[in-house]
N, C-alpha and C. Protein backbone atom coordinates (compact mmCIF):
# COMPACT_ATOMS: atom_id res chain seq x y z
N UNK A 1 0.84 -1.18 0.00
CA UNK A 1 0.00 0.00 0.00
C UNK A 1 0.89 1.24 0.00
N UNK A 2 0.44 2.22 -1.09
CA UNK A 2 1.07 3.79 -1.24
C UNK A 2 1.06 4.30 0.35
N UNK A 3 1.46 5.01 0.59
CA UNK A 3 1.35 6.28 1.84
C UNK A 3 0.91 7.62 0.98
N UNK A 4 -0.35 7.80 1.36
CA UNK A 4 -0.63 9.29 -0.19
C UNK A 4 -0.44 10.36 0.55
N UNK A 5 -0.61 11.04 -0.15
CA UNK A 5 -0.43 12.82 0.59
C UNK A 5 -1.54 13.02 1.69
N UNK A 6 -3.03 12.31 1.90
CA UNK A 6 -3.83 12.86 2.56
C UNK A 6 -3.38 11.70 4.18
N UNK A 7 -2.54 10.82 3.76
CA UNK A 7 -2.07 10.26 5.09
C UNK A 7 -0.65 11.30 5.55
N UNK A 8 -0.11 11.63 4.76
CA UNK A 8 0.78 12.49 5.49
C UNK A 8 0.26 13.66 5.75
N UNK A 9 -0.43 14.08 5.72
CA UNK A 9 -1.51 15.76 6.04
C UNK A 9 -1.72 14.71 7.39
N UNK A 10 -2.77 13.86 7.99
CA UNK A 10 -3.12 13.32 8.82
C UNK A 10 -2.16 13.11 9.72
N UNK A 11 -0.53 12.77 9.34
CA UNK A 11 0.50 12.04 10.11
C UNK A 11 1.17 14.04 10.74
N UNK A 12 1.01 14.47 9.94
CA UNK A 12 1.54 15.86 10.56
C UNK A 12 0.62 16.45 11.35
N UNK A 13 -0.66 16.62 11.36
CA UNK A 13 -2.08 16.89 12.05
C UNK A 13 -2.20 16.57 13.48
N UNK A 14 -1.58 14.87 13.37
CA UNK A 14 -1.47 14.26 14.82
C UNK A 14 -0.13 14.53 15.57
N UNK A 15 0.78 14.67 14.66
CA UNK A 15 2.35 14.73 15.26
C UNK A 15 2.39 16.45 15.93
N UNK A 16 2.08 17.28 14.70
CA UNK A 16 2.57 18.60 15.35
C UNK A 16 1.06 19.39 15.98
N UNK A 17 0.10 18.32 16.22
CA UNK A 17 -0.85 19.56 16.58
C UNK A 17 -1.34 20.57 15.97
N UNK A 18 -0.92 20.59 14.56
CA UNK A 18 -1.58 21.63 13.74
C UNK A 18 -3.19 21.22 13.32
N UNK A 19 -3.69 22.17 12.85
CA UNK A 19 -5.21 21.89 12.55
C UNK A 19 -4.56 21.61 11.06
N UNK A 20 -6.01 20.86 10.66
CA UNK A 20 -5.88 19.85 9.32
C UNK A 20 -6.02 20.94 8.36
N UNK A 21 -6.10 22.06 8.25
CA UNK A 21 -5.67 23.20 7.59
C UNK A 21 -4.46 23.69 6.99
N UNK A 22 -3.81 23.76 8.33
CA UNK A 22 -2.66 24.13 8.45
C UNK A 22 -1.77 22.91 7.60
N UNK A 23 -2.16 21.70 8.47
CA UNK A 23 -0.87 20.76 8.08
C UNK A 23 -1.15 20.67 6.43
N UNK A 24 -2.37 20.94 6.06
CA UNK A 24 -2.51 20.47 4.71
C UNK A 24 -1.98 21.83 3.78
N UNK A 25 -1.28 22.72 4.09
CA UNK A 25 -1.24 24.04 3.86
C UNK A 25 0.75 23.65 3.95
N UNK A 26 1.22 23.20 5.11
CA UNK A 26 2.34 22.88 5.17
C UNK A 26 3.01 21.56 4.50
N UNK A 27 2.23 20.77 3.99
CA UNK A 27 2.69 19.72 3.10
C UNK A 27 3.05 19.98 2.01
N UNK A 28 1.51 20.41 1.42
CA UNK A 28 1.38 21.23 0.15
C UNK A 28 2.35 22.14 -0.59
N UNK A 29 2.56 23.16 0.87
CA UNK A 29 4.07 24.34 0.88
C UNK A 29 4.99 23.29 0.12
N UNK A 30 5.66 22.72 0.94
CA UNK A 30 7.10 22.04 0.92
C UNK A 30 6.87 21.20 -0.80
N UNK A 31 5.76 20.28 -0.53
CA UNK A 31 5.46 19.74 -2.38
C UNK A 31 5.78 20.43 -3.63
N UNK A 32 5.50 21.63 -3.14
CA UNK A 32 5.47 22.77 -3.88
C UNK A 32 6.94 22.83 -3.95
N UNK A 33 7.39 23.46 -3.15
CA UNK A 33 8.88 24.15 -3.11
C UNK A 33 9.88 23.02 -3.51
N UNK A 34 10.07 21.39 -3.35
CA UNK A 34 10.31 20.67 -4.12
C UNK A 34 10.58 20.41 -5.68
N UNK A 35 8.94 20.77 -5.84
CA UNK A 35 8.93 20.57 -7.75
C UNK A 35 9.70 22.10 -8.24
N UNK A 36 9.69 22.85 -7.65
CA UNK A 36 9.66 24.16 -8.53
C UNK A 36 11.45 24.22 -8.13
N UNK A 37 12.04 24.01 -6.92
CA UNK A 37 13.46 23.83 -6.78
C UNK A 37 14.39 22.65 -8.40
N UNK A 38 13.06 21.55 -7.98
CA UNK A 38 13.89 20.40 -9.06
C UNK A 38 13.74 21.22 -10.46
N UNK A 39 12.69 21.65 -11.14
CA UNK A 39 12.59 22.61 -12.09
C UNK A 39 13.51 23.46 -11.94
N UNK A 40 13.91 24.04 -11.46
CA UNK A 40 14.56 25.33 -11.82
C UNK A 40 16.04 25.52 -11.91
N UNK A 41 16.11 24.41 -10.66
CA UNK A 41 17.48 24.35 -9.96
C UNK A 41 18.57 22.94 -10.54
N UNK A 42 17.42 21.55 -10.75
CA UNK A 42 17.70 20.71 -11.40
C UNK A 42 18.39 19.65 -10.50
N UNK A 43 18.45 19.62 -9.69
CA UNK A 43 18.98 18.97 -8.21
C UNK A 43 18.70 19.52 -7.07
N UNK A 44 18.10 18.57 -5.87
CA UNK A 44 17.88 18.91 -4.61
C UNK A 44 17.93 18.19 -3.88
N UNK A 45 18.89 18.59 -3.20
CA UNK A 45 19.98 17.83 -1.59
C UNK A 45 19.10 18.11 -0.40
N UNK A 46 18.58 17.07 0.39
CA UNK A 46 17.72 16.92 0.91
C UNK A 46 18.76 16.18 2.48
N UNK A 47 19.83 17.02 3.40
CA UNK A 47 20.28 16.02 4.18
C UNK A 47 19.93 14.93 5.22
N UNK A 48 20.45 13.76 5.18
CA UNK A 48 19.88 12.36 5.69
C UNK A 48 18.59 11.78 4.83
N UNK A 49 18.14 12.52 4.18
CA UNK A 49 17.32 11.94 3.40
C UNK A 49 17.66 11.85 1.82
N UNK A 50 18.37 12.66 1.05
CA UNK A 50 18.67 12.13 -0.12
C UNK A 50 18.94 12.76 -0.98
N UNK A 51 19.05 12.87 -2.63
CA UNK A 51 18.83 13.74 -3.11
C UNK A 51 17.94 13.21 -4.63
N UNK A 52 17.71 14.38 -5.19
CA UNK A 52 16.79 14.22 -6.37
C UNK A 52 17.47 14.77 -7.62
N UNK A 53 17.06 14.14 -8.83
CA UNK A 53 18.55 14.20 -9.98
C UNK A 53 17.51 14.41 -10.80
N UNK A 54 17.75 15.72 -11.85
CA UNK A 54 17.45 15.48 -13.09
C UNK A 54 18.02 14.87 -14.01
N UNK A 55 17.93 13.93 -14.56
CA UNK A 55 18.12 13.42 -16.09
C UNK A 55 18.07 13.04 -17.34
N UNK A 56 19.09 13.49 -17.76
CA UNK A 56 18.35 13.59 -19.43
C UNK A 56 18.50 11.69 -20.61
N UNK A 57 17.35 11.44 -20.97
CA UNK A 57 17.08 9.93 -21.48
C UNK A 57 17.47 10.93 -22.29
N UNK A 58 17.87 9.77 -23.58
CA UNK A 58 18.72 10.38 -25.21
C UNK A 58 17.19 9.77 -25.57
N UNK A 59 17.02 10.28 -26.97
CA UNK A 59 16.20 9.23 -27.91
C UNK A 59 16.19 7.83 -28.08
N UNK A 60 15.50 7.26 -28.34
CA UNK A 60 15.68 6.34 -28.80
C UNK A 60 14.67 5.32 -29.51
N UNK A 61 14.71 3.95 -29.75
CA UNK A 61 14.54 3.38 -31.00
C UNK A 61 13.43 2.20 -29.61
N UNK A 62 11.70 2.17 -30.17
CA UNK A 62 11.19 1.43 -29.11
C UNK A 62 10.51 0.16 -29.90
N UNK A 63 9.34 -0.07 -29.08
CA UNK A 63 8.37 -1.20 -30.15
C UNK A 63 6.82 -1.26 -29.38
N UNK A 64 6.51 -0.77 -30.21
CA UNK A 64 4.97 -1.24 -29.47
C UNK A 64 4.37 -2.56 -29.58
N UNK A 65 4.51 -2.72 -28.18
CA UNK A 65 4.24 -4.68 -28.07
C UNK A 65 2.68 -4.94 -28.70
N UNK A 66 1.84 -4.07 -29.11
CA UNK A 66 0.34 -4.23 -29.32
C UNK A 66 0.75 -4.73 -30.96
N UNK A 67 1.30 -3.68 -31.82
CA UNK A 67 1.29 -3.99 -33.22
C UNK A 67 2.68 -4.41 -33.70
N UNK A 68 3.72 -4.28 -32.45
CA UNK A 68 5.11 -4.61 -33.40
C UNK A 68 5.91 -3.54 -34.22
N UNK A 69 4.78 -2.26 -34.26
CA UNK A 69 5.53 -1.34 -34.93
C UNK A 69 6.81 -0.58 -33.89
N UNK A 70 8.27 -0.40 -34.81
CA UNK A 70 8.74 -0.11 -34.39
C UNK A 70 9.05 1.73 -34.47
N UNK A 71 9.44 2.36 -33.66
CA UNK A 71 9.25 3.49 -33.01
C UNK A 71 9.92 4.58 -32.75
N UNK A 72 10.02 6.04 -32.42
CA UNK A 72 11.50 6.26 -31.56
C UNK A 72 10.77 7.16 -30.92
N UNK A 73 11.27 6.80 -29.37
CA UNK A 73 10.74 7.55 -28.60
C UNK A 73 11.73 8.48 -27.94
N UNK A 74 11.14 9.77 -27.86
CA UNK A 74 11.71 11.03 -27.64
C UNK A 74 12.92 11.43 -26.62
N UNK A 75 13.71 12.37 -26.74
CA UNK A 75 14.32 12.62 -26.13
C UNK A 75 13.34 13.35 -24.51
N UNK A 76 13.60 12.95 -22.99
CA UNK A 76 13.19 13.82 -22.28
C UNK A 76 13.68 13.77 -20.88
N UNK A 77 13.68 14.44 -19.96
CA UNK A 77 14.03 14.68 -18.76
C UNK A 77 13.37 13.33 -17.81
N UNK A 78 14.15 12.98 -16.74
CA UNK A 78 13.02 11.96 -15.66
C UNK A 78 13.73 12.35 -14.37
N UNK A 79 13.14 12.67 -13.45
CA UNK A 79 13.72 12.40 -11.99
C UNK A 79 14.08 11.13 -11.36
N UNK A 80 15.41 10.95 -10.59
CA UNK A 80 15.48 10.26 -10.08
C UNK A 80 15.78 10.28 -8.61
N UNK A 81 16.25 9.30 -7.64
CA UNK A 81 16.21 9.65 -6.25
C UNK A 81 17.29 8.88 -5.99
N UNK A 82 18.35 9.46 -5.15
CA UNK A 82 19.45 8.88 -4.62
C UNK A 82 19.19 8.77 -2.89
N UNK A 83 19.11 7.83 -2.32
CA UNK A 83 19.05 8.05 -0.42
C UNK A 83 20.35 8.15 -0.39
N UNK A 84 20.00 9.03 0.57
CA UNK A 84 21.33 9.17 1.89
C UNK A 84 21.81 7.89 2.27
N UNK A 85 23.17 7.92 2.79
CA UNK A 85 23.94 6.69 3.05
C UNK A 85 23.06 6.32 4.45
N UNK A 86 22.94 6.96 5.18
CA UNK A 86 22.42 6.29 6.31
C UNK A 86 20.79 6.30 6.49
N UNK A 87 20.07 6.95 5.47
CA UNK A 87 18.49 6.66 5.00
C UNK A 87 18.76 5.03 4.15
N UNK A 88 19.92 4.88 3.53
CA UNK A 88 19.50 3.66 2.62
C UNK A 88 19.97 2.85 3.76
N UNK A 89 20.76 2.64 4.56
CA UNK A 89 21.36 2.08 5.92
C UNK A 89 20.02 1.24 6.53
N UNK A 90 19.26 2.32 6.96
CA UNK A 90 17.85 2.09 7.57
C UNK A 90 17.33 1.33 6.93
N UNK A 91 16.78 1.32 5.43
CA UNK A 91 16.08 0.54 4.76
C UNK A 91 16.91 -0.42 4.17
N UNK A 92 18.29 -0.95 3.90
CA UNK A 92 18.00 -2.16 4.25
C UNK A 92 18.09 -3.10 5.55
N UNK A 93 18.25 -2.34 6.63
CA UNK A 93 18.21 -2.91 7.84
C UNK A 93 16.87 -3.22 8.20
N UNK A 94 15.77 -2.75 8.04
CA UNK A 94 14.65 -3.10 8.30
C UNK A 94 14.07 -4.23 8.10
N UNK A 95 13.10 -4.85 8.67
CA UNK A 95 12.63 -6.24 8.61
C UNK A 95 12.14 -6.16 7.15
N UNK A 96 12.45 -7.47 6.35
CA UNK A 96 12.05 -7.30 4.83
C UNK A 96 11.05 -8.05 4.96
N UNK A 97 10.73 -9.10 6.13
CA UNK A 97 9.52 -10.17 5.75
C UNK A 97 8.17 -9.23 6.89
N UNK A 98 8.74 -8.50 7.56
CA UNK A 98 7.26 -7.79 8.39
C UNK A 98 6.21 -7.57 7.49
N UNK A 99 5.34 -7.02 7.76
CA UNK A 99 4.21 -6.45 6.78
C UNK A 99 4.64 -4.83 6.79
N UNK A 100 3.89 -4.36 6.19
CA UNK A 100 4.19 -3.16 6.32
C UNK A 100 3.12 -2.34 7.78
N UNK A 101 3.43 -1.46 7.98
CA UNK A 101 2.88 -0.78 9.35
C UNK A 101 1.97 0.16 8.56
N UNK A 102 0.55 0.19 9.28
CA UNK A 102 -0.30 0.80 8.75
C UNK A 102 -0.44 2.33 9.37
N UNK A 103 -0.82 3.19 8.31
CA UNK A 103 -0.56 4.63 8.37
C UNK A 103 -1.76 4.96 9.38
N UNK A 104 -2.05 5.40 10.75
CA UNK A 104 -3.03 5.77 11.08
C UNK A 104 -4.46 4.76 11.15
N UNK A 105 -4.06 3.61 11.19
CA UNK A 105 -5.09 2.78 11.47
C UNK A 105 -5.65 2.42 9.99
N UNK A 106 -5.31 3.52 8.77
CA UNK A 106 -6.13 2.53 7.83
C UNK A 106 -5.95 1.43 7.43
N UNK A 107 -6.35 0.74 6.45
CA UNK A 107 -6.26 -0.62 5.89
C UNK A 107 -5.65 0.01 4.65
């Protein structure tokens, strides 16, 4: 199961005591300031947690598995995500066979 944005509005709501206004006002903020940093700036160093990479795919030569026709698909940008040495530390130290822990009681 995802963790979506309206469980982290909820997980900040309960943690900092903000009204569900606010926290949804302060998520939102930072979401924001994220995309428009990676846009503009093209990298964002995020410490203990990671960083975020723009990169550029070249063109190239594809196939569409429906008809077989072959293709070339475009040159374009993709984000990617590097963890921190001791964020990736954590995850693979973590139990791999647990279940996962549910966000706030949902299912």
């Amino acid at each position: 199961m995802s963790v979506t944005k309206d469980c982290i509005i909820a997980k900040v709501n309960k943690d900092i005591q903000l009204s569900r206004r606010e926290s949804q006002f302060a998520v939102e903020t930072l979401i924001r300031l994220i995309k428009e940093t990676i846009t503009t700036e093209g990298d964002l160093l995020i410490s203990s947690f990671g960083k975020f990479k723009v990169l550029n795919k070249a063109a190239r030569k594809g196939r569409n598995p429906k008809t077989s026709e072959t293709m070339t698909i475009t040159a374009r940008k993709v984000v990617s995500f590097i963890p921190a040495a001791n964020f990736r530390e954590i995850i693979n130290n973590s139990e791999a066979k647990s279940p996962p822990k549910r966000i706030l009681g949902k299912k």
